[in-house]
Protein backbone atom coordinates (compact mmCIF):
# COMPACT_ATOMS: atom_id res chain seq x y z
CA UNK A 1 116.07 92.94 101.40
CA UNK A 2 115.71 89.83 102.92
CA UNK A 3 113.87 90.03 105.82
CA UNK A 4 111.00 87.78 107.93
CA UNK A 5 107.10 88.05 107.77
CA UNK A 6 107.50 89.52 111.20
CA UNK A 7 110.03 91.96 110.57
CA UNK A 8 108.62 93.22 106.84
CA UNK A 9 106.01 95.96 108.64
CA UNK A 10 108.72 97.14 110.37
CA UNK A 11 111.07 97.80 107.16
CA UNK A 12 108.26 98.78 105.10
CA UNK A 13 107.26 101.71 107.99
CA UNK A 14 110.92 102.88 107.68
CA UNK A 15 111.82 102.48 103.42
CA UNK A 16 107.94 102.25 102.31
CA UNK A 17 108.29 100.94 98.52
CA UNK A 18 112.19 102.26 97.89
CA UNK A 19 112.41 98.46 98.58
CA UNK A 20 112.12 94.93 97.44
CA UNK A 21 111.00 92.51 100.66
CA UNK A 22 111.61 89.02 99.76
CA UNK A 23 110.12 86.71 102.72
CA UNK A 24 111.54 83.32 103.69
CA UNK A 25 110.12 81.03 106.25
CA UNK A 26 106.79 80.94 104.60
CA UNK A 27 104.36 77.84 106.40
CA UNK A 28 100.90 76.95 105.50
CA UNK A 29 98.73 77.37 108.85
CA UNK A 30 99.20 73.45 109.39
CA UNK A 31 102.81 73.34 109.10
CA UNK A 32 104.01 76.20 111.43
CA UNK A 33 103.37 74.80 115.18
CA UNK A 34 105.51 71.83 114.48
CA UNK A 35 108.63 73.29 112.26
CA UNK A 36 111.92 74.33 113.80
CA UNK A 37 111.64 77.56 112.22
CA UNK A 38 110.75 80.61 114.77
CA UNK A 39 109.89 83.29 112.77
CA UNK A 40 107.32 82.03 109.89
CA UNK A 41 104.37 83.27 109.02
CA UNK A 42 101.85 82.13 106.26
CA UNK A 43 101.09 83.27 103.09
CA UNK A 44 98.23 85.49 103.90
CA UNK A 45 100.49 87.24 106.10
CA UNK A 46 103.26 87.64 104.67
CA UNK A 47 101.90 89.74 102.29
CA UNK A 48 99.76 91.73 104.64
CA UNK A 49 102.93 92.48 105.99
CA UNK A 50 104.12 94.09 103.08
CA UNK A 51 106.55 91.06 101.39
CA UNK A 52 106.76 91.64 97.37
CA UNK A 53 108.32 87.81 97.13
CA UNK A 54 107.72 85.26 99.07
CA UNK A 55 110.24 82.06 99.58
CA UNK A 56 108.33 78.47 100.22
CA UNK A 57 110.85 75.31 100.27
CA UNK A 58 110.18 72.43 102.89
CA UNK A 59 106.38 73.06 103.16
CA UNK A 60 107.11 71.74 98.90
CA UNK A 61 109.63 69.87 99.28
CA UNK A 62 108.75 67.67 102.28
CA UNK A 63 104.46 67.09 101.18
CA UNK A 64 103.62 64.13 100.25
CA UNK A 65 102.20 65.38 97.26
CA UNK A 66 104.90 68.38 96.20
CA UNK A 67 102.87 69.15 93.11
CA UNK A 68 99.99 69.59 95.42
CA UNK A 69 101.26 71.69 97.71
CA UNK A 70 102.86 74.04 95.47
CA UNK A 71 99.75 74.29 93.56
CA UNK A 72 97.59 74.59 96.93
CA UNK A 73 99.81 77.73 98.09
CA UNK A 74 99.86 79.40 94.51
CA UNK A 75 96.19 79.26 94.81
CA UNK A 76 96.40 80.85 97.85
CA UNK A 77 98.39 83.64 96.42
CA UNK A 78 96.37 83.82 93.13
CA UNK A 79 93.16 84.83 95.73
CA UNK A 80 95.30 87.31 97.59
CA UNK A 81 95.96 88.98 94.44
CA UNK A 82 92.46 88.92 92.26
CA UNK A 83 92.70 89.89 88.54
């Protein structure tokens, strides 16, 4: 299911794990006051709120540095989820 960061508790409290939660809308802390989209949420809590994917496009796509940014947010994920 597609579904926002802000919405994924609530489908997680109703289908717990019968479920796959894939998360759009995903903004580093810097990028979400100024983006047109209402309903993002960072990668930190995204996860908290129970996505299993996450989608990130424009905070990639529209750096300065792509490769950095991508890189910057996989690290990100990498220390959400120690191995």
């Amino acid at each position: 299911m597609i579904s926002s960061g802000l919405e994924a508790p609530h489908i997680r409290s109703e289908l717990g794990e019968r479920i796959l939660v894939v998360t759009p809308g995903i903004r580093p802390v810097e990028n979400r006051p100024a983006d047109d989209q209402k309903r993002t949420v960072d990668v930190a809590q995204a996860f908290a709120n129970g996505a299993d994917y996450i989608v990130v496009g424009r905070p990639i796509r529209q750096a300065g540095n792509p490769r950095a940014a991508a890189e910057s947010i996989q690290a990100s994920i990498a220390a959400l989820f120690p191995r």
